[in-house]
C-alpha atoms as a PDB file:
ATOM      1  CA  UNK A   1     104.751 153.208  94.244  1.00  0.00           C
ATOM      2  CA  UNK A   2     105.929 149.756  94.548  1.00  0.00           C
ATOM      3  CA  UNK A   3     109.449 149.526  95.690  1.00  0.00           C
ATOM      4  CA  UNK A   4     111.171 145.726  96.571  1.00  0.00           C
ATOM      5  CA  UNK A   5     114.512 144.155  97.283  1.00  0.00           C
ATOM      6  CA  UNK A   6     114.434 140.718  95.508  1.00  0.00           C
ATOM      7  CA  UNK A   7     117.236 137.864  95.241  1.00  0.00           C
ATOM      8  CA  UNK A   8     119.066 138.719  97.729  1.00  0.00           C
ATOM      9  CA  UNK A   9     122.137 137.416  99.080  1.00  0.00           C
ATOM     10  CA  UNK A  10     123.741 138.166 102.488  1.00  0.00           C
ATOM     11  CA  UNK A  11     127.597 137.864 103.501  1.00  0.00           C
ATOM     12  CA  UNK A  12     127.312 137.467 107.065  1.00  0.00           C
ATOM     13  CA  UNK A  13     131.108 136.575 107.507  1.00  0.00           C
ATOM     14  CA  UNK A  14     131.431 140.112 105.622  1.00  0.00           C
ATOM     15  CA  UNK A  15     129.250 142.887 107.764  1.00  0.00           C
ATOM     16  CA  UNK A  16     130.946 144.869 110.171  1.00  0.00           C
ATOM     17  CA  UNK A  17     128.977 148.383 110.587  1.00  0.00           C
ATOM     18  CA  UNK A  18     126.531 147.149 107.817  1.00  0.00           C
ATOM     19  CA  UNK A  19     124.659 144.573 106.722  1.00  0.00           C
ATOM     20  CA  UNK A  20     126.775 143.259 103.710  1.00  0.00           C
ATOM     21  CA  UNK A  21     124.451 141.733 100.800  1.00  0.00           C
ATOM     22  CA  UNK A  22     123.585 141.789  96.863  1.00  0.00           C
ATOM     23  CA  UNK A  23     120.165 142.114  95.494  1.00  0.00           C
ATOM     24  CA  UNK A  24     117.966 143.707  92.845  1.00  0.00           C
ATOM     25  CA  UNK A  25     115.929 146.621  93.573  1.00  0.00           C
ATOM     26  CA  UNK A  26     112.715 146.623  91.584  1.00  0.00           C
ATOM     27  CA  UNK A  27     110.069 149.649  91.031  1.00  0.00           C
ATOM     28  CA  UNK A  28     106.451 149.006  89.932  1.00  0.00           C
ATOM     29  CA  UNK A  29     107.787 145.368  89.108  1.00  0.00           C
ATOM     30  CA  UNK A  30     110.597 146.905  86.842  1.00  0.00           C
ATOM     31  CA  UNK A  31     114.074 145.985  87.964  1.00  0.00           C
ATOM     32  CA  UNK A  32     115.678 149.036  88.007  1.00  0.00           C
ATOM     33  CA  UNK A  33     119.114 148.437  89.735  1.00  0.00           C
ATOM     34  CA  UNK A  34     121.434 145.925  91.478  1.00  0.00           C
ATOM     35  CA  UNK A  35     121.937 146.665  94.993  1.00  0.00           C
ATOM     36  CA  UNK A  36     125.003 145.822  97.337  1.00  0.00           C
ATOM     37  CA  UNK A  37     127.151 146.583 100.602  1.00  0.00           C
ATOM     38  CA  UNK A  38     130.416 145.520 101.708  1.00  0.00           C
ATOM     39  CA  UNK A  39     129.622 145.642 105.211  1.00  0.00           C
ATOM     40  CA  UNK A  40     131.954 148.341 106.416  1.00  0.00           C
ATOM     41  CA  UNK A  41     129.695 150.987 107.459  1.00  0.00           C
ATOM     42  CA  UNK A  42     129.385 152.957 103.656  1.00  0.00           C
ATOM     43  CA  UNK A  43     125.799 153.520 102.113  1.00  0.00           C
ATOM     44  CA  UNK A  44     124.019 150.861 100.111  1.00  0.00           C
ATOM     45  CA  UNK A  45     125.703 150.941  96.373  1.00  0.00           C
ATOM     46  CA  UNK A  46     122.982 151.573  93.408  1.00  0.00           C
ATOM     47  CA  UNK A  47     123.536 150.372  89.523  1.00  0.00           C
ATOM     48  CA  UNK A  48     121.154 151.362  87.500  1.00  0.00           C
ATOM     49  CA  UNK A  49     120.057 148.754  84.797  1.00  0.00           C
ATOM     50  CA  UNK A  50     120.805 150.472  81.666  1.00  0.00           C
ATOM     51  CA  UNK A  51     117.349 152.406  80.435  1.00  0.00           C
ATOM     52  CA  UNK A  52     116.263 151.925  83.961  1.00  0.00           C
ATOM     53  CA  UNK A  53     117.576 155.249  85.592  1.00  0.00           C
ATOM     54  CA  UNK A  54     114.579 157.463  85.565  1.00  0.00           C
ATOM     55  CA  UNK A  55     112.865 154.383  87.966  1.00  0.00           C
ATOM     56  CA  UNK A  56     115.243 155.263  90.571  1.00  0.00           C
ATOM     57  CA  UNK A  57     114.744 159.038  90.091  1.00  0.00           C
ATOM     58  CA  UNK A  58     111.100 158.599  90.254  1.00  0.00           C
ATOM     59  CA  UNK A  59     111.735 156.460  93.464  1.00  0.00           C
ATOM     60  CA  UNK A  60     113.975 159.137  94.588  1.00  0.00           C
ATOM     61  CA  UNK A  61     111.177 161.751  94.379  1.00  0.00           C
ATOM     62  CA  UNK A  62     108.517 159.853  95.866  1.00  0.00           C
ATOM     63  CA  UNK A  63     110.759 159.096  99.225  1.00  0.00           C
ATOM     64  CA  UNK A  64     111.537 162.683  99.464  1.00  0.00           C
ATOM     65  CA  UNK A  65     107.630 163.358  99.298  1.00  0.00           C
ATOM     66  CA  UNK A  66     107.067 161.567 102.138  1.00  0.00           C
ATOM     67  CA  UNK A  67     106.919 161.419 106.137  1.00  0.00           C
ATOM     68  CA  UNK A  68     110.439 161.383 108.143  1.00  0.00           C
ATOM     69  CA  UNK A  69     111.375 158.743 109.367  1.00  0.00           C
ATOM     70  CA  UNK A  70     111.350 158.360 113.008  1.00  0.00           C
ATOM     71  CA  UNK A  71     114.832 156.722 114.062  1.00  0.00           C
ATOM     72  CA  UNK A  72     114.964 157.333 118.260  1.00  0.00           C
ATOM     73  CA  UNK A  73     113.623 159.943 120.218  1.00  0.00           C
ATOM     74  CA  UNK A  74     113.001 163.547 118.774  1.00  0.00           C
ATOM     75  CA  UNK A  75     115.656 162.547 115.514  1.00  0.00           C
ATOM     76  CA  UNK A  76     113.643 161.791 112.338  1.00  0.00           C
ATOM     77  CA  UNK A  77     115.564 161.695 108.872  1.00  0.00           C
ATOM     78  CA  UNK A  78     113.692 161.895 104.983  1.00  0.00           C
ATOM     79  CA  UNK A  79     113.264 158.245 103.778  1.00  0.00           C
ATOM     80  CA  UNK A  80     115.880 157.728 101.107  1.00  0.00           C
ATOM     81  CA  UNK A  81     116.683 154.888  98.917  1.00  0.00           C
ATOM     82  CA  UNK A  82     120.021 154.054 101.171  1.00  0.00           C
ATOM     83  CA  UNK A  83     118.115 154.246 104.372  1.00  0.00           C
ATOM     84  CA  UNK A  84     115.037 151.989 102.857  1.00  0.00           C
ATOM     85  CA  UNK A  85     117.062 149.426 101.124  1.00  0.00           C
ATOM     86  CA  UNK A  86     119.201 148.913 104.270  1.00  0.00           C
ATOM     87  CA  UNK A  87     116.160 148.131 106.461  1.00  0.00           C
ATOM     88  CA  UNK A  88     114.548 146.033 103.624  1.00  0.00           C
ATOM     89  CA  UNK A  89     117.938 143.868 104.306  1.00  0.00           C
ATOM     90  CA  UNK A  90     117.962 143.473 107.945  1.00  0.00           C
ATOM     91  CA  UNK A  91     113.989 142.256 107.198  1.00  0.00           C
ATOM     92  CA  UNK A  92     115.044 139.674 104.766  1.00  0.00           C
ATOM     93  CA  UNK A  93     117.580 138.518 107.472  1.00  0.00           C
ATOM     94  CA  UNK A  94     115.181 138.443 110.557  1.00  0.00           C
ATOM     95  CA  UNK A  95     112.698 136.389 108.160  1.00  0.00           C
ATOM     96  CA  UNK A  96     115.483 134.017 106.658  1.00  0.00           C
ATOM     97  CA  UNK A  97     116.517 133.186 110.398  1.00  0.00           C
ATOM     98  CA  UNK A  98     112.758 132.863 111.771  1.00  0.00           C
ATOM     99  CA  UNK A  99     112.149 130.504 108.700  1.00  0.00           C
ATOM    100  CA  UNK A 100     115.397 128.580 109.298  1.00  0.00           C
ATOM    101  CA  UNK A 101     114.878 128.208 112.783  1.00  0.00           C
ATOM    102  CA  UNK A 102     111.405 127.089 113.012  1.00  0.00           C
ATOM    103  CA  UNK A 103     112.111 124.409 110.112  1.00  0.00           C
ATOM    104  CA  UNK A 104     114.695 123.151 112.978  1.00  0.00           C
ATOM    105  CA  UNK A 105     112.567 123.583 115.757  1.00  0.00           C
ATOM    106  CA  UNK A 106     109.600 122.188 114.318  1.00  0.00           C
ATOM    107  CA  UNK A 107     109.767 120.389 111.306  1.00  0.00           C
ATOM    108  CA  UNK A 108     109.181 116.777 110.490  1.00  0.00           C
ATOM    109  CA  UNK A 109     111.920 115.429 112.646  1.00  0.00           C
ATOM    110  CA  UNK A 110     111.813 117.746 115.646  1.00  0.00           C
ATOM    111  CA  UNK A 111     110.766 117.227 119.226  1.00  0.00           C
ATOM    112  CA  UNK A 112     107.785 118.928 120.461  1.00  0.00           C
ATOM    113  CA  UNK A 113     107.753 122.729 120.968  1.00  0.00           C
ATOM    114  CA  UNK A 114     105.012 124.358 122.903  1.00  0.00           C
ATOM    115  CA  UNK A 115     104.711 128.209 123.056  1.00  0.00           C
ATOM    116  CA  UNK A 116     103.357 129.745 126.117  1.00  0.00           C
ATOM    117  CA  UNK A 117     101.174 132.425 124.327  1.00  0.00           C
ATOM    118  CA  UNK A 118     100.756 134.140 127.731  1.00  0.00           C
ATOM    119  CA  UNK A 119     104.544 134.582 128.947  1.00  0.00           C
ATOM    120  CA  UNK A 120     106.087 133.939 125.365  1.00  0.00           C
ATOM    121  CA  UNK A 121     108.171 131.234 126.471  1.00  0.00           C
ATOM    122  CA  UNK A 122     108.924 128.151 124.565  1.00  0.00           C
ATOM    123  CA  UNK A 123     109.154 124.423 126.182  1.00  0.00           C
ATOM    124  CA  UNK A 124     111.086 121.698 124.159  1.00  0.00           C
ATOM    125  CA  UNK A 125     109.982 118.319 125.468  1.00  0.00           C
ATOM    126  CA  UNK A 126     111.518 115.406 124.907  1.00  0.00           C
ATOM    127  CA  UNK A 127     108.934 113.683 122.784  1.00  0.00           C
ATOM    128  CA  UNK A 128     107.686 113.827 119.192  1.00  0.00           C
ATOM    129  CA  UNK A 129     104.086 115.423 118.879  1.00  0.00           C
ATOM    130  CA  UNK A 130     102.577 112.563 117.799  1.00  0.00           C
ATOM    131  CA  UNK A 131     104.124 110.094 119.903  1.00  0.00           C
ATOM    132  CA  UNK A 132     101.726 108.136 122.008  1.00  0.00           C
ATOM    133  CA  UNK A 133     101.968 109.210 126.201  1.00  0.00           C
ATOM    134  CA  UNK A 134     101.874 106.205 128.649  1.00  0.00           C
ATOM    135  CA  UNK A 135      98.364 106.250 130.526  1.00  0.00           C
ATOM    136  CA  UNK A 136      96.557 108.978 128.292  1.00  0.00           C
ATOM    137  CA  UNK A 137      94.477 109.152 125.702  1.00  0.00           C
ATOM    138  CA  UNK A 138      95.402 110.915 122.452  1.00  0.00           C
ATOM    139  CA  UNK A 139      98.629 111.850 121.112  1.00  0.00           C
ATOM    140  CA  UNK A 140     101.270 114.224 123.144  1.00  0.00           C
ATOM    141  CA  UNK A 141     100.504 117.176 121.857  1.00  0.00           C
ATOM    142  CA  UNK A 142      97.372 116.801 122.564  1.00  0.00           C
ATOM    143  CA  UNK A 143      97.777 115.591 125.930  1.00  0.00           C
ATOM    144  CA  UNK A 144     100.202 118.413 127.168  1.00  0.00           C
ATOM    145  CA  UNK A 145      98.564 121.417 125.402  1.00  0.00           C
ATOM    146  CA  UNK A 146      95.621 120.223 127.692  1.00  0.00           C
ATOM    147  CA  UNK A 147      97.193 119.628 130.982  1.00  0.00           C
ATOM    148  CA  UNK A 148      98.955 123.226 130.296  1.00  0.00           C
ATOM    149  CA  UNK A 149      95.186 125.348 129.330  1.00  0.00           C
ATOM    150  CA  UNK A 150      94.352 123.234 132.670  1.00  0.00           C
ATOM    151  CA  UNK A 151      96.725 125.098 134.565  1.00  0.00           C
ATOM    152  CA  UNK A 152      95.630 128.403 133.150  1.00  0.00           C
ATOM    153  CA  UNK A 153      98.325 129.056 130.433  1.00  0.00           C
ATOM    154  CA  UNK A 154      97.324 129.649 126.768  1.00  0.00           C
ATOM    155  CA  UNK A 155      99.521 126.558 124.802  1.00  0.00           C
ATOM    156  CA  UNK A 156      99.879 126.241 121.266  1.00  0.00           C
ATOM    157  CA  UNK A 157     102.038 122.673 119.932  1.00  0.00           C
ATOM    158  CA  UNK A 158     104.486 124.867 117.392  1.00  0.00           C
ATOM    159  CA  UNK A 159     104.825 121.145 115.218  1.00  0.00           C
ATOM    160  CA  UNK A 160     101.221 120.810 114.831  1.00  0.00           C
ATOM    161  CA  UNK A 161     100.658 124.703 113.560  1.00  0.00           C
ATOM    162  CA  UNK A 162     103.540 124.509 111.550  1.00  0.00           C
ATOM    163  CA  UNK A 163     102.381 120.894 110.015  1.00  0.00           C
ATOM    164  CA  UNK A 164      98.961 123.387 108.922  1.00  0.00           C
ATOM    165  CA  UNK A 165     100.159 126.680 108.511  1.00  0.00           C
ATOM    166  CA  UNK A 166     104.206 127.272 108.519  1.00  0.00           C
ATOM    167  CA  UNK A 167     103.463 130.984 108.447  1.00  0.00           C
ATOM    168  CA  UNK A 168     101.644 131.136 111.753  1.00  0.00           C
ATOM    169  CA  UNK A 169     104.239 128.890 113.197  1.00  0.00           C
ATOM    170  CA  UNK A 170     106.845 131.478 111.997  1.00  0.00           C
ATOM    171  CA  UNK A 171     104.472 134.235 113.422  1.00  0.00           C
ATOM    172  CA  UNK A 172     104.319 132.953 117.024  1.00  0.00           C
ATOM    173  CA  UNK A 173     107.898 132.599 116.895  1.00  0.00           C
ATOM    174  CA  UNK A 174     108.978 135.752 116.040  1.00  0.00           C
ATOM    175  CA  UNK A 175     106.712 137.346 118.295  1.00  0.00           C
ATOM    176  CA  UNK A 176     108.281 135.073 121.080  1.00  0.00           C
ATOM    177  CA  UNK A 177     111.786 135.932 119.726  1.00  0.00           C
ATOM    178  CA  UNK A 178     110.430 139.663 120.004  1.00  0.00           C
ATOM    179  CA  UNK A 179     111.433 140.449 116.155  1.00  0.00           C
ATOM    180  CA  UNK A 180     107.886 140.761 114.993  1.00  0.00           C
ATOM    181  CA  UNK A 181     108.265 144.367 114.122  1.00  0.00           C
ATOM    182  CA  UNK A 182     110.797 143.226 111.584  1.00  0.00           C
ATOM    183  CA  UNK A 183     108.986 140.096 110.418  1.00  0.00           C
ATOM    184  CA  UNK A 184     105.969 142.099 109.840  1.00  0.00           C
ATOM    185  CA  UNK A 185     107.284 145.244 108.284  1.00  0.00           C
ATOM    186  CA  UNK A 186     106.354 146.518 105.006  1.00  0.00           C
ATOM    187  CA  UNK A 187     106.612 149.463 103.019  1.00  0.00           C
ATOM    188  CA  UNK A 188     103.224 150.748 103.658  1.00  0.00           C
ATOM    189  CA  UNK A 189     103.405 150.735 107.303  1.00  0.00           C
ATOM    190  CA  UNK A 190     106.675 152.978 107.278  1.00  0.00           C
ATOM    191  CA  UNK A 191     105.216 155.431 105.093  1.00  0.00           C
ATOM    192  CA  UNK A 192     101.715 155.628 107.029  1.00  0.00           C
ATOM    193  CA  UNK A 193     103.355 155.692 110.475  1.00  0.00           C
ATOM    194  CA  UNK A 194     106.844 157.708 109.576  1.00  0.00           C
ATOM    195  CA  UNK A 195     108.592 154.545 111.089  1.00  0.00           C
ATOM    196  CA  UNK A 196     111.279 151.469 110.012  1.00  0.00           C
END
């Protein structure tokens, strides 16, 4: 069974206890429901699209079918609805800021950003990537990523990757920013491994 949070909207300025948001929840591509929270701490509100209640009870069922949920050391709760749709949300936020953040840090107008693959650290220099360097052949990028493998560290220019692939980019970040769990979580790994 398919189950996604689509469209949504978060009210940062809003959450409290809880994430506060709207959204739609669809089921095997149906939309079944709108979603929301008000951010004080209460359980994720369901509507059911009219016709569309028997999606949710099927969703229901299937949750309750599955593994619990591991949420800390020796407590595990069923998956429910409340508990999925609330994690779905703080996903969509961790990837909304990791997309936002890497457009700033290395878009089109940004300064260079090497990540240290080895320690996870990330360097802002001063220059653009493609900026010539004074005495050296080849543009900075290339020029520093080399001097910095030289010295035994495993570079990657975050401007350049992102220029080719925006998703890896986005990936090495949030691995550096140590929210890949988030970034990379999907439905199928929590009910395979019984974790959120």
């Amino acid at each position: 069974m398919k189950i996604e949070l689509k469209g949504v909207k978060h009210h940062t300025s809003l959450s409290e206890e809880t994430n506060a948001f709207t959204g739609s929840v669809y089921i095997d591509g149906k939309r079944a429901a709108t979603a929301s929270n008000r951010g004080h701490g209460e359980p994720v509100a369901l509507r059911p699209i009219e016709g569309k209640q028997h999606l949710l009870a099927k969703a229901t069922e299937f949750l309750a079918r599955q593994k619990q949920v591991e949420l800390g050391k020796d407590m595990s709760v069923p998956l429910d609805l409340d508990l999925l749709i609330g994690h779905m949300v703080a996903v969509d936020l961790v990837r909304s800021d990791v997309k936002r953040r890497a457009k700033n840090l290395c878009g089109p107008d940004a300064k260079m950003a090497i990540k240290f693959r080895d320690t996870q650290e990330i360097m802002v220099y001063k220059v653009k990537p493609h900026s010539a360097v004074r005495n050296a052949k080849g543009p900075a990028h290339e020029v520093i990523v080399a001097k910095e493998q030289k010295d035994g560290h495993d570079p990657v220019c975050l401007n350049t990757l992102y220029e080719s692939d925006p998703e890896a980019a986005r990936r090495e970040l949030a691995i550096a920013w140590e929210v890949a769990d988030l970034y990379d979580w999907t439905l199928e790994s929590t009910l395979a491994t019984g974790r959120l």
